[in-house]
ModelCIF file with pLDDT and N, C-alpha, C, O atoms, coordinates in Angstrom:
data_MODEL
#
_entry.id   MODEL 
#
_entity.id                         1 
_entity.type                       polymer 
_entity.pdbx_number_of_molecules   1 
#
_entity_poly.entity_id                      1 
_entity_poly.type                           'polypeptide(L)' 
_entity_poly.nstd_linkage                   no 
_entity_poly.nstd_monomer                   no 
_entity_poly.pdbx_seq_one_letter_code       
;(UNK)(UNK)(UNK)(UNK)(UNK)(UNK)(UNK)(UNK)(UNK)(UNK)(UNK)(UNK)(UNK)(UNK)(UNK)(UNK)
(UNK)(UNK)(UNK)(UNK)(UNK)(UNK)(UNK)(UNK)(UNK)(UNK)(UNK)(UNK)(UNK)(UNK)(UNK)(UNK)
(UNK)(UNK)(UNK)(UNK)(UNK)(UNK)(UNK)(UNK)(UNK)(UNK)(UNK)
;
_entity_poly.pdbx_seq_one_letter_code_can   XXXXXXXXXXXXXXXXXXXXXXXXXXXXXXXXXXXXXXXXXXX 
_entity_poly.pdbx_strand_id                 A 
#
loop_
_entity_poly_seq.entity_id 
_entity_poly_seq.num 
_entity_poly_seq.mon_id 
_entity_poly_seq.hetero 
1 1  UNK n 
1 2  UNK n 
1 3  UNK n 
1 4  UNK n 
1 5  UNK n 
1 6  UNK n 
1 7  UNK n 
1 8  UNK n 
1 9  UNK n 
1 10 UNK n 
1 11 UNK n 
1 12 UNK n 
1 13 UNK n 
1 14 UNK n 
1 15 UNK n 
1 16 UNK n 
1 17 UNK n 
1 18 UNK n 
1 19 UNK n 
1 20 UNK n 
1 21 UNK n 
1 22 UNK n 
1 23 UNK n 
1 24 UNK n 
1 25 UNK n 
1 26 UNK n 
1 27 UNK n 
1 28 UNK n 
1 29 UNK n 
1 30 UNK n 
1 31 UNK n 
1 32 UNK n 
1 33 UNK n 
1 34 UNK n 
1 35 UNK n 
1 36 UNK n 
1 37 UNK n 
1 38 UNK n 
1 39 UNK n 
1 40 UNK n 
1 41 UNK n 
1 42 UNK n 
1 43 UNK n 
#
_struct_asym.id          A 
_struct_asym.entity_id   1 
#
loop_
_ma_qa_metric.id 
_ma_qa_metric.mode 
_ma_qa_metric.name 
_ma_qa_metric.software_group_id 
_ma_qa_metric.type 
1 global pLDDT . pLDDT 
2 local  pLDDT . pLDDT 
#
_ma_qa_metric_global.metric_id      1 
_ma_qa_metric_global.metric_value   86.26 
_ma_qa_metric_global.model_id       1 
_ma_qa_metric_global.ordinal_id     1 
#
loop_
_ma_qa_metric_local.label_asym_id 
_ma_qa_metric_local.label_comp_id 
_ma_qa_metric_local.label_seq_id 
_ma_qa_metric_local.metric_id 
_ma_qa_metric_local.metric_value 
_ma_qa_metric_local.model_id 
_ma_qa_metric_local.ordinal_id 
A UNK 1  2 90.00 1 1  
A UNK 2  2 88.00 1 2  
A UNK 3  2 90.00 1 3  
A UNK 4  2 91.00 1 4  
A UNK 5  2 89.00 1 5  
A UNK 6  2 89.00 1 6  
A UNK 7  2 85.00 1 7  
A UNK 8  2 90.00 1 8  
A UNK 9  2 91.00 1 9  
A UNK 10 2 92.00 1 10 
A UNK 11 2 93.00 1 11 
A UNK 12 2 93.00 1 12 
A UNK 13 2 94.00 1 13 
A UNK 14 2 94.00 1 14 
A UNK 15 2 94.00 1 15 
A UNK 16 2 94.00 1 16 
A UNK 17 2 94.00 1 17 
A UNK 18 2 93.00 1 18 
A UNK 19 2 93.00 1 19 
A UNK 20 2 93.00 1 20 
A UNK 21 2 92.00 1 21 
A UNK 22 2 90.00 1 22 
A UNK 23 2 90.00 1 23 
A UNK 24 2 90.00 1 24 
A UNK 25 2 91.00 1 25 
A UNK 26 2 89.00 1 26 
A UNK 27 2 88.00 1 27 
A UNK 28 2 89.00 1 28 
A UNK 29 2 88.00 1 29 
A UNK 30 2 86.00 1 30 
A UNK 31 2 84.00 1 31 
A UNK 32 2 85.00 1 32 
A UNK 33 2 82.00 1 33 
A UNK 34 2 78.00 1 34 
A UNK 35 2 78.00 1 35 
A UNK 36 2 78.00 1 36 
A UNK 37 2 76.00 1 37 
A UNK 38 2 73.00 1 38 
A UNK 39 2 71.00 1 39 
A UNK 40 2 73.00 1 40 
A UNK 41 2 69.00 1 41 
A UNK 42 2 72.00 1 42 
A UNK 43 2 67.00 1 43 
#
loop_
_atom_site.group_PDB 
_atom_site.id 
_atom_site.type_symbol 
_atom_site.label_atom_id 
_atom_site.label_alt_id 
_atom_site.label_comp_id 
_atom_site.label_asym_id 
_atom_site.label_entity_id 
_atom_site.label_seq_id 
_atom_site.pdbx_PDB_ins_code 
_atom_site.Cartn_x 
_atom_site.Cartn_y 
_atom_site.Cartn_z 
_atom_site.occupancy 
_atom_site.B_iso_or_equiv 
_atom_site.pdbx_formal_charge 
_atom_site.auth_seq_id 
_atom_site.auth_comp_id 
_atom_site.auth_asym_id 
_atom_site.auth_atom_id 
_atom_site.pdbx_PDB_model_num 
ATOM 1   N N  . UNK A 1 1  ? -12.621 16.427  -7.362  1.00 90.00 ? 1  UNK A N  1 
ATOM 2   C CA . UNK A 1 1  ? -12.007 16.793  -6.085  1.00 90.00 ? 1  UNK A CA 1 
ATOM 3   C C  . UNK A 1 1  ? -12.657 16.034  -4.933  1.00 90.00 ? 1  UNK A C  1 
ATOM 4   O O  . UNK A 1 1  ? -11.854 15.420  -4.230  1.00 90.00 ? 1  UNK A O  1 
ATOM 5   N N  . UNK A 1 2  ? -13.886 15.951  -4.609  1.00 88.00 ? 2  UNK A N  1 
ATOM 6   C CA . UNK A 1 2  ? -14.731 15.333  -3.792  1.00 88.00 ? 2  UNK A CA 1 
ATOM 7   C C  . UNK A 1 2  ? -15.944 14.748  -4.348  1.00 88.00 ? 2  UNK A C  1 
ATOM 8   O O  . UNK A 1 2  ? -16.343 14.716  -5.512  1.00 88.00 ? 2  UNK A O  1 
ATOM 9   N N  . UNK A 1 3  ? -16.568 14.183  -3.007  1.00 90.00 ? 3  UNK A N  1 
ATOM 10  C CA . UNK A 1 3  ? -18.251 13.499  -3.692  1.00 90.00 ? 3  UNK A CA 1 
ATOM 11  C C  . UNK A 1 3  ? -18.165 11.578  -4.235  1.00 90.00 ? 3  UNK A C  1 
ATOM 12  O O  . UNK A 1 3  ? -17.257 10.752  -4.328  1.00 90.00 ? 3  UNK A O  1 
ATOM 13  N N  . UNK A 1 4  ? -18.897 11.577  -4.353  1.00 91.00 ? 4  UNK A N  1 
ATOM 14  C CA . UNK A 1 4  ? -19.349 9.877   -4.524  1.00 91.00 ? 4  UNK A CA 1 
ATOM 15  C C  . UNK A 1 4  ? -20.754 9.867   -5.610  1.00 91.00 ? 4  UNK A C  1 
ATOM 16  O O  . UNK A 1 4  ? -21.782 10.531  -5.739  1.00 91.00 ? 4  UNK A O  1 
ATOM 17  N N  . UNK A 1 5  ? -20.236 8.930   -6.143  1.00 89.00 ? 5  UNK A N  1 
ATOM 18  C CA . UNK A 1 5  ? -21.493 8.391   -7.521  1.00 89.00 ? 5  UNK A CA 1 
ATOM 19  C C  . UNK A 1 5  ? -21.324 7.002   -7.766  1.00 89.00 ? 5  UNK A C  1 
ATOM 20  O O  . UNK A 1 5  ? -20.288 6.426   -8.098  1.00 89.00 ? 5  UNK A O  1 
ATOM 21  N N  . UNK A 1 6  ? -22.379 6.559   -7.582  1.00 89.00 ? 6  UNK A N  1 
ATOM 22  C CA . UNK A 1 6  ? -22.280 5.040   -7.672  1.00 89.00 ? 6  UNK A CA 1 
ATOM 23  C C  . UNK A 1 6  ? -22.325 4.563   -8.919  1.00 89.00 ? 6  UNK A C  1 
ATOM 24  O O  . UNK A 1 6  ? -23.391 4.454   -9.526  1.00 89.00 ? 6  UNK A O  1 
ATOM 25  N N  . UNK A 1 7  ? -21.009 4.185   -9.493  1.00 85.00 ? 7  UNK A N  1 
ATOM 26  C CA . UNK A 1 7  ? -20.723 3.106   -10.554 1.00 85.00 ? 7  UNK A CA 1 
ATOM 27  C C  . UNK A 1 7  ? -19.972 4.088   -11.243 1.00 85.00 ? 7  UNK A C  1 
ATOM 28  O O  . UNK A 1 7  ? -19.869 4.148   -12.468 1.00 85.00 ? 7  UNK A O  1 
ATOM 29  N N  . UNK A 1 8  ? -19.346 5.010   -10.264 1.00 90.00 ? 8  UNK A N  1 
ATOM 30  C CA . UNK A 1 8  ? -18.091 6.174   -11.526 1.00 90.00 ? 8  UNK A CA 1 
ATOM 31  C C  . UNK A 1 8  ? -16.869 5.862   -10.310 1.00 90.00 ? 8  UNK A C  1 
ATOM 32  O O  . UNK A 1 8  ? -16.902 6.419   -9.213  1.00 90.00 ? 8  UNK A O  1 
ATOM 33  N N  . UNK A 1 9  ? -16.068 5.123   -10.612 1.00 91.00 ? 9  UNK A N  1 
ATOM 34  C CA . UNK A 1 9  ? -15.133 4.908   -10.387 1.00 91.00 ? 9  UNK A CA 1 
ATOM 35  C C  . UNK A 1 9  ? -13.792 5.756   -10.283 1.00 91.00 ? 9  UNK A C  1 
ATOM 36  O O  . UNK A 1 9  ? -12.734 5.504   -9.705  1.00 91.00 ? 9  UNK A O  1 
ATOM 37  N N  . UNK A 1 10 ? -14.292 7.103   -11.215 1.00 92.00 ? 10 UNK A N  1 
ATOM 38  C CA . UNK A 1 10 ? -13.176 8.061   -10.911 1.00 92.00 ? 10 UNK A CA 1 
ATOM 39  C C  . UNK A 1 10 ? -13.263 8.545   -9.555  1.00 92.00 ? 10 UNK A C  1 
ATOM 40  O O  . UNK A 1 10 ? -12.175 8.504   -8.981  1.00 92.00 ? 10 UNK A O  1 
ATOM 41  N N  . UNK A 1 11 ? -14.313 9.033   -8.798  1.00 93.00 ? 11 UNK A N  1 
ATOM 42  C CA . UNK A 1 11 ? -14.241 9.192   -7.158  1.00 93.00 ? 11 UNK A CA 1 
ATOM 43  C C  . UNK A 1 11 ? -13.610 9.103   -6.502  1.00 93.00 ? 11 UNK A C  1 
ATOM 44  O O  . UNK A 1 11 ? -13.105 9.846   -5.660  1.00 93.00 ? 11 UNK A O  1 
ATOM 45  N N  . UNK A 1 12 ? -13.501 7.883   -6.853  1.00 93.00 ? 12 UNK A N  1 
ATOM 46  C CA . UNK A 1 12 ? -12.264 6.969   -5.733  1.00 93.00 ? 12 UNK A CA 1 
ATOM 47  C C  . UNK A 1 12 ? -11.187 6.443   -5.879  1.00 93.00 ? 12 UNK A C  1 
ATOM 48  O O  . UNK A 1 12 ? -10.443 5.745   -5.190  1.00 93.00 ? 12 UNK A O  1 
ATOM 49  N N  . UNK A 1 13 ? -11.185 6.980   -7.152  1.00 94.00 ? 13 UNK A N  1 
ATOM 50  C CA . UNK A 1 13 ? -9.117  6.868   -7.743  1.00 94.00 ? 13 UNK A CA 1 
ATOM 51  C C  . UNK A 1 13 ? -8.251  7.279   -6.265  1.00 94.00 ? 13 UNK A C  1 
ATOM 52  O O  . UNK A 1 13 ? -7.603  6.678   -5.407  1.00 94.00 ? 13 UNK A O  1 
ATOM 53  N N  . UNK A 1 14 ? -8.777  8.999   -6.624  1.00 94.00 ? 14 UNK A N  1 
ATOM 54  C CA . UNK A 1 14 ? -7.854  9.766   -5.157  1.00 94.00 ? 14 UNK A CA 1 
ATOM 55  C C  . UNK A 1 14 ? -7.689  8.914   -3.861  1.00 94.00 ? 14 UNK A C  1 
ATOM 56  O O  . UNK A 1 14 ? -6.661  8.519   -3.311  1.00 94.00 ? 14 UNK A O  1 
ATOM 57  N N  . UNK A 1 15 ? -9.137  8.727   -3.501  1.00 94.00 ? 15 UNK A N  1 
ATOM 58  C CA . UNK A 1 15 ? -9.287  8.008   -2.093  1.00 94.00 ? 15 UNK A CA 1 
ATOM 59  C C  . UNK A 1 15 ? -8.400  6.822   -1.815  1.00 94.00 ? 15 UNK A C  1 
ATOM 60  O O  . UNK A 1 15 ? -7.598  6.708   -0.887  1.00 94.00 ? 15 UNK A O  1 
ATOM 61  N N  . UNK A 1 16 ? -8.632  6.088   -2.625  1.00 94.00 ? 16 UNK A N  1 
ATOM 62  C CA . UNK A 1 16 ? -7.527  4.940   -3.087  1.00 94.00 ? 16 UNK A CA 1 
ATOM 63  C C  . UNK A 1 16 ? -6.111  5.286   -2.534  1.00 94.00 ? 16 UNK A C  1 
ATOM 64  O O  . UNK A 1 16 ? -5.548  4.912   -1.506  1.00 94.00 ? 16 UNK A O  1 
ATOM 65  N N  . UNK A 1 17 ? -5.616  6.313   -3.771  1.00 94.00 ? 17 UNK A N  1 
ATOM 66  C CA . UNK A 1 17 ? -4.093  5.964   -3.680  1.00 94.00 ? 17 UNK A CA 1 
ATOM 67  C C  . UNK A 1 17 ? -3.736  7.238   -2.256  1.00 94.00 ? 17 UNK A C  1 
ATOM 68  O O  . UNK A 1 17 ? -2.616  7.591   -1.883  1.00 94.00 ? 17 UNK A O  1 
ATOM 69  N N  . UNK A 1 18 ? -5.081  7.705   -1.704  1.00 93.00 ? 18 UNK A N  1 
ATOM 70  C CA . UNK A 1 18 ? -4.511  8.136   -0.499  1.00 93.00 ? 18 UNK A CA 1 
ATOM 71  C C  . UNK A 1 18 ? -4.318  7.757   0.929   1.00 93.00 ? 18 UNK A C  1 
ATOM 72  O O  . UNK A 1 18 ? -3.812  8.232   1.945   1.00 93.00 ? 18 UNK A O  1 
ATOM 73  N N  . UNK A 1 19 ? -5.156  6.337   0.419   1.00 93.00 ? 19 UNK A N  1 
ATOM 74  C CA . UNK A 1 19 ? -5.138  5.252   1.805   1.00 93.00 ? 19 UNK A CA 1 
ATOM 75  C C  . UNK A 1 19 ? -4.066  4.645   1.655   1.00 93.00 ? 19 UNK A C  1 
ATOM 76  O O  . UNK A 1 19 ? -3.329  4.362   2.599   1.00 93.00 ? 19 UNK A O  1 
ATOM 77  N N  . UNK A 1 20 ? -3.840  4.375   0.513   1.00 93.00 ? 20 UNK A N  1 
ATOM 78  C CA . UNK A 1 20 ? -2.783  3.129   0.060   1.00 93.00 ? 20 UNK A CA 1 
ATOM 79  C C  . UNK A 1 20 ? -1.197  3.777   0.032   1.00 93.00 ? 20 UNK A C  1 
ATOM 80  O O  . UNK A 1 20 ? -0.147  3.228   -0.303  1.00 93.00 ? 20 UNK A O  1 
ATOM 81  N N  . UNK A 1 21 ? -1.387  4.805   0.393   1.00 92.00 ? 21 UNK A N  1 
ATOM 82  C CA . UNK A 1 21 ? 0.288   5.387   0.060   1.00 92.00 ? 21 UNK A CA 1 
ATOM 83  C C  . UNK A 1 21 ? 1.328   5.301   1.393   1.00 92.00 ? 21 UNK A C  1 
ATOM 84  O O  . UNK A 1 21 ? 2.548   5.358   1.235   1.00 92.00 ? 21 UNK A O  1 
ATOM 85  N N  . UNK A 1 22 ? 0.687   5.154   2.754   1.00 90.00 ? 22 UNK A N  1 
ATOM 86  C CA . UNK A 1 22 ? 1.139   5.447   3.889   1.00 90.00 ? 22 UNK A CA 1 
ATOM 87  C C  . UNK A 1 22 ? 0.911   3.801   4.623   1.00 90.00 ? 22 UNK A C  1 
ATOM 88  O O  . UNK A 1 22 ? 1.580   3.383   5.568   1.00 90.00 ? 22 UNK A O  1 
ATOM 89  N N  . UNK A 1 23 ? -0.247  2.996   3.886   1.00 90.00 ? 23 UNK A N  1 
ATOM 90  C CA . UNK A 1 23 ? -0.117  1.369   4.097   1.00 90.00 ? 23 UNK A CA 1 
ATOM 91  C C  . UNK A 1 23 ? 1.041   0.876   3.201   1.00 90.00 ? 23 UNK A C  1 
ATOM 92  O O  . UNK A 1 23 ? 1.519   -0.199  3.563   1.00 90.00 ? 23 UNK A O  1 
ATOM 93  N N  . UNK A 1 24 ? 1.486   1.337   2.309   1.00 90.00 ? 24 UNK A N  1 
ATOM 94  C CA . UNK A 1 24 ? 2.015   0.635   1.482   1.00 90.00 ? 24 UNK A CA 1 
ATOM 95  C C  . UNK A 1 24 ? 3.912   0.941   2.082   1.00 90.00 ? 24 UNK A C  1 
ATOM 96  O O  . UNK A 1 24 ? 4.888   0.211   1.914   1.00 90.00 ? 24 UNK A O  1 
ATOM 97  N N  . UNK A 1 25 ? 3.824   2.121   2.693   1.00 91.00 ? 25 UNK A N  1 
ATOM 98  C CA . UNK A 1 25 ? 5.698   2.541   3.367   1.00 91.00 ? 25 UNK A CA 1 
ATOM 99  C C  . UNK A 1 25 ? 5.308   1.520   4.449   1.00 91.00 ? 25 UNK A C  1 
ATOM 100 O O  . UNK A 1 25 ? 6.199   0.757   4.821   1.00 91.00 ? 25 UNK A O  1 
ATOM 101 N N  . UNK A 1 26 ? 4.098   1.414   4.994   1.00 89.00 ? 26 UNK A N  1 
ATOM 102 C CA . UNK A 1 26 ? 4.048   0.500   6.167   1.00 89.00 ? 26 UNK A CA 1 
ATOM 103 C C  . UNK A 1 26 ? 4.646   -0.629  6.411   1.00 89.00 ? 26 UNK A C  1 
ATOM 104 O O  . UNK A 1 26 ? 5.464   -0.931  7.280   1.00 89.00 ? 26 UNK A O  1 
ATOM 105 N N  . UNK A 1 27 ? 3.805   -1.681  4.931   1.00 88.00 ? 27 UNK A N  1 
ATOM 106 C CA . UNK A 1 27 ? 4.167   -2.784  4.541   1.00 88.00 ? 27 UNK A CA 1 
ATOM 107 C C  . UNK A 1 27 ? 5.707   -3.619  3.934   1.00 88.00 ? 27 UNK A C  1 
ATOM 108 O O  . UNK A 1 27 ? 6.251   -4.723  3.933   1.00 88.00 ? 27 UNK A O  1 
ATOM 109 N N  . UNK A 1 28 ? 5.907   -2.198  3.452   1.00 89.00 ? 28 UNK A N  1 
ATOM 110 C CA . UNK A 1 28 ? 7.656   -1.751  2.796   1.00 89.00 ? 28 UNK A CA 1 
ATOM 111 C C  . UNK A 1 28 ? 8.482   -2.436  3.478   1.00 89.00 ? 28 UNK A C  1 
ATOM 112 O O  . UNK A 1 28 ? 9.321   -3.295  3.207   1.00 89.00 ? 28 UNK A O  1 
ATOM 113 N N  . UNK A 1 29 ? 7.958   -1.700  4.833   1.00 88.00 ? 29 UNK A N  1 
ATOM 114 C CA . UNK A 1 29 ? 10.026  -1.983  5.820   1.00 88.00 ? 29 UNK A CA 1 
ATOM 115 C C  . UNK A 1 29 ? 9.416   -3.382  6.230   1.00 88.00 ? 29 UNK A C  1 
ATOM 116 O O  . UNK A 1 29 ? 10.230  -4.298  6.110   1.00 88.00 ? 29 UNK A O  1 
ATOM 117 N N  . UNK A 1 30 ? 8.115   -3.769  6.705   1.00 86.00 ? 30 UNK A N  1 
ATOM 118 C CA . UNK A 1 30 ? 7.978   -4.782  7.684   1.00 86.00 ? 30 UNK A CA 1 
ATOM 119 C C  . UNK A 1 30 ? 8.517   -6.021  6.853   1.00 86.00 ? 30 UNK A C  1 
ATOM 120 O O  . UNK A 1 30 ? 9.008   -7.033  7.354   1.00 86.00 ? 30 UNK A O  1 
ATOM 121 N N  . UNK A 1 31 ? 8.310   -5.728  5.254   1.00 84.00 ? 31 UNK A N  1 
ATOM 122 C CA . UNK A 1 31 ? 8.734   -7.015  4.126   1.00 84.00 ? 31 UNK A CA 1 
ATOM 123 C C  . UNK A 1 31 ? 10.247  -6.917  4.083   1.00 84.00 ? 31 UNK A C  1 
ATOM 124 O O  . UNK A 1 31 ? 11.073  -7.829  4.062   1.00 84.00 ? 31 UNK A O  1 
ATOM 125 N N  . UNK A 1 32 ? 10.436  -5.486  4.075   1.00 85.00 ? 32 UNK A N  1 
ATOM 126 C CA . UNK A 1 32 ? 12.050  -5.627  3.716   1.00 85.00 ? 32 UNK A CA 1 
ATOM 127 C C  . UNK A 1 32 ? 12.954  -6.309  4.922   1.00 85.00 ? 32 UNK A C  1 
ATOM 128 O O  . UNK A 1 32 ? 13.901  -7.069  4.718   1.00 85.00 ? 32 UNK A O  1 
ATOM 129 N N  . UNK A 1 33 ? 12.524  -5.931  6.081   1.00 82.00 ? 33 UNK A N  1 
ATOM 130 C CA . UNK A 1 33 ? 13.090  -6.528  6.915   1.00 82.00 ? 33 UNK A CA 1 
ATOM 131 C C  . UNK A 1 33 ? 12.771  -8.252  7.053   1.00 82.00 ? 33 UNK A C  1 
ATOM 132 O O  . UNK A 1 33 ? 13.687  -9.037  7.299   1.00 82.00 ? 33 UNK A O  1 
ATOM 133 N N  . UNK A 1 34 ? 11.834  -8.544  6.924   1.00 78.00 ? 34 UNK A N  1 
ATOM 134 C CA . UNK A 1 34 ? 11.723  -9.774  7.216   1.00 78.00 ? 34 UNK A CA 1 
ATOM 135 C C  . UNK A 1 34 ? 12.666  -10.771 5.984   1.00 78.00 ? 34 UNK A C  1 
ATOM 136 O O  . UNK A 1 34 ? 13.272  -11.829 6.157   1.00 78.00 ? 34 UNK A O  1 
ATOM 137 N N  . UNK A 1 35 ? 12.469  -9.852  4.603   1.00 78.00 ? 35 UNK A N  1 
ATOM 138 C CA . UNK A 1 35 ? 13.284  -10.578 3.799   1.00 78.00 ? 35 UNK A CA 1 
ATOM 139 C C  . UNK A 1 35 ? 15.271  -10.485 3.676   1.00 78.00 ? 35 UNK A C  1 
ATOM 140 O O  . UNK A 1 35 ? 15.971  -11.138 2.902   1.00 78.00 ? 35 UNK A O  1 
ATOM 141 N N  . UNK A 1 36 ? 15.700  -9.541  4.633   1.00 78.00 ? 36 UNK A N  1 
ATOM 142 C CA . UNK A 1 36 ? 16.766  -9.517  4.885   1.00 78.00 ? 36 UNK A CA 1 
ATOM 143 C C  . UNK A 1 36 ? 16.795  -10.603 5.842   1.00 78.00 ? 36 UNK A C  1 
ATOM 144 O O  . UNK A 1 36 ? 17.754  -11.369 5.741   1.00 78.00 ? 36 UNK A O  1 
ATOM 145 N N  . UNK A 1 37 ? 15.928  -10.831 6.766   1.00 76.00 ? 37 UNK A N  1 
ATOM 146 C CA . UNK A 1 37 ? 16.522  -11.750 8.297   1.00 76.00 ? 37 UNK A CA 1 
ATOM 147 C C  . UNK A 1 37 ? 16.523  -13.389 7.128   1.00 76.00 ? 37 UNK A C  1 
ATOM 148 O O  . UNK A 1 37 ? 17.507  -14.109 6.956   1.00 76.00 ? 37 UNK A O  1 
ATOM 149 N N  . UNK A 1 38 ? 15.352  -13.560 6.599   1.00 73.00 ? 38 UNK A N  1 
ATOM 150 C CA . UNK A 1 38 ? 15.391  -14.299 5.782   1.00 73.00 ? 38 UNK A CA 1 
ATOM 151 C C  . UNK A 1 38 ? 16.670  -15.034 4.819   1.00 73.00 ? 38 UNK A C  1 
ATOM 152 O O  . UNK A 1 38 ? 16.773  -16.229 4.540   1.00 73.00 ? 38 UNK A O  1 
ATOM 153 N N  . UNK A 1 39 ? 17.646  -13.837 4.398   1.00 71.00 ? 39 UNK A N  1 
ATOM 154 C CA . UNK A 1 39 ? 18.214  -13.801 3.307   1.00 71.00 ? 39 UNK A CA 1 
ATOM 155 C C  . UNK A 1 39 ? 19.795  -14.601 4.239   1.00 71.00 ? 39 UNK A C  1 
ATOM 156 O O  . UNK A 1 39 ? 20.778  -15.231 3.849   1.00 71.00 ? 39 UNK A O  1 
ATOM 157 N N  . UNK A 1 40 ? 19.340  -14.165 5.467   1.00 73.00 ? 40 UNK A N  1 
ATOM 158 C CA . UNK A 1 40 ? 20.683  -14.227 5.985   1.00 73.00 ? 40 UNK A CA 1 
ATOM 159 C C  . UNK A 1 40 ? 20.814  -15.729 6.770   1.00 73.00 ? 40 UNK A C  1 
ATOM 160 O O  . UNK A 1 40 ? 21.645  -16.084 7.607   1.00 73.00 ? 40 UNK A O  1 
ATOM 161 N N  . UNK A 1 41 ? 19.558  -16.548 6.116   1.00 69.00 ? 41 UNK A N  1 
ATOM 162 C CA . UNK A 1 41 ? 19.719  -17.972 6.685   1.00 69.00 ? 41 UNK A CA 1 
ATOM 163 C C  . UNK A 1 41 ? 20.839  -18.780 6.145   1.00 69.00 ? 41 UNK A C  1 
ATOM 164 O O  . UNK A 1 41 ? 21.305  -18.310 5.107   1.00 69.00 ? 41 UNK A O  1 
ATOM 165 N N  . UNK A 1 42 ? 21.300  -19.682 6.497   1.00 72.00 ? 42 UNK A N  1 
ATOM 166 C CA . UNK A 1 42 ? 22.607  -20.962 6.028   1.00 72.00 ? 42 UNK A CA 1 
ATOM 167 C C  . UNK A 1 42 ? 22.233  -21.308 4.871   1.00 72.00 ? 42 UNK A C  1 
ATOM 168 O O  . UNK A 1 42 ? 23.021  -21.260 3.927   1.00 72.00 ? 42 UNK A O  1 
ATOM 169 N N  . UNK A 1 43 ? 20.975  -21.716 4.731   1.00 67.00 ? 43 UNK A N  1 
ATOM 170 C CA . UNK A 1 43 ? 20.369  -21.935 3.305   1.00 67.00 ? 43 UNK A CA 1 
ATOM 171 C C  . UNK A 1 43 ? 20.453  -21.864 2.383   1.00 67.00 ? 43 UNK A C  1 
ATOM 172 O O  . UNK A 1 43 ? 19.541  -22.244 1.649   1.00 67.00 ? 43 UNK A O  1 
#
């Protein structure tokens, strides 16, 4: 549930995917959008 131990890697599974879950919707739209404006070149 909590706590830190150096060189046990389970710790910070949670921490991980609880930073990474709200960067990652972040990153989502800013890609999706850029790859729609992208998509919609003459090209």
């Amino acid at each position: 549930v909590a706590g830190y131990a150096p060189g046990d890697p389970t710790y910070l599974l949670m921490p991980i995917l609880a930073l990474a879950l709200p960067l990652a919707a972040s990153l989502y739209l800013v890609s999706t959008q850029a790859l729609e404006e992208v998509l919609s070149h003459p090209s």
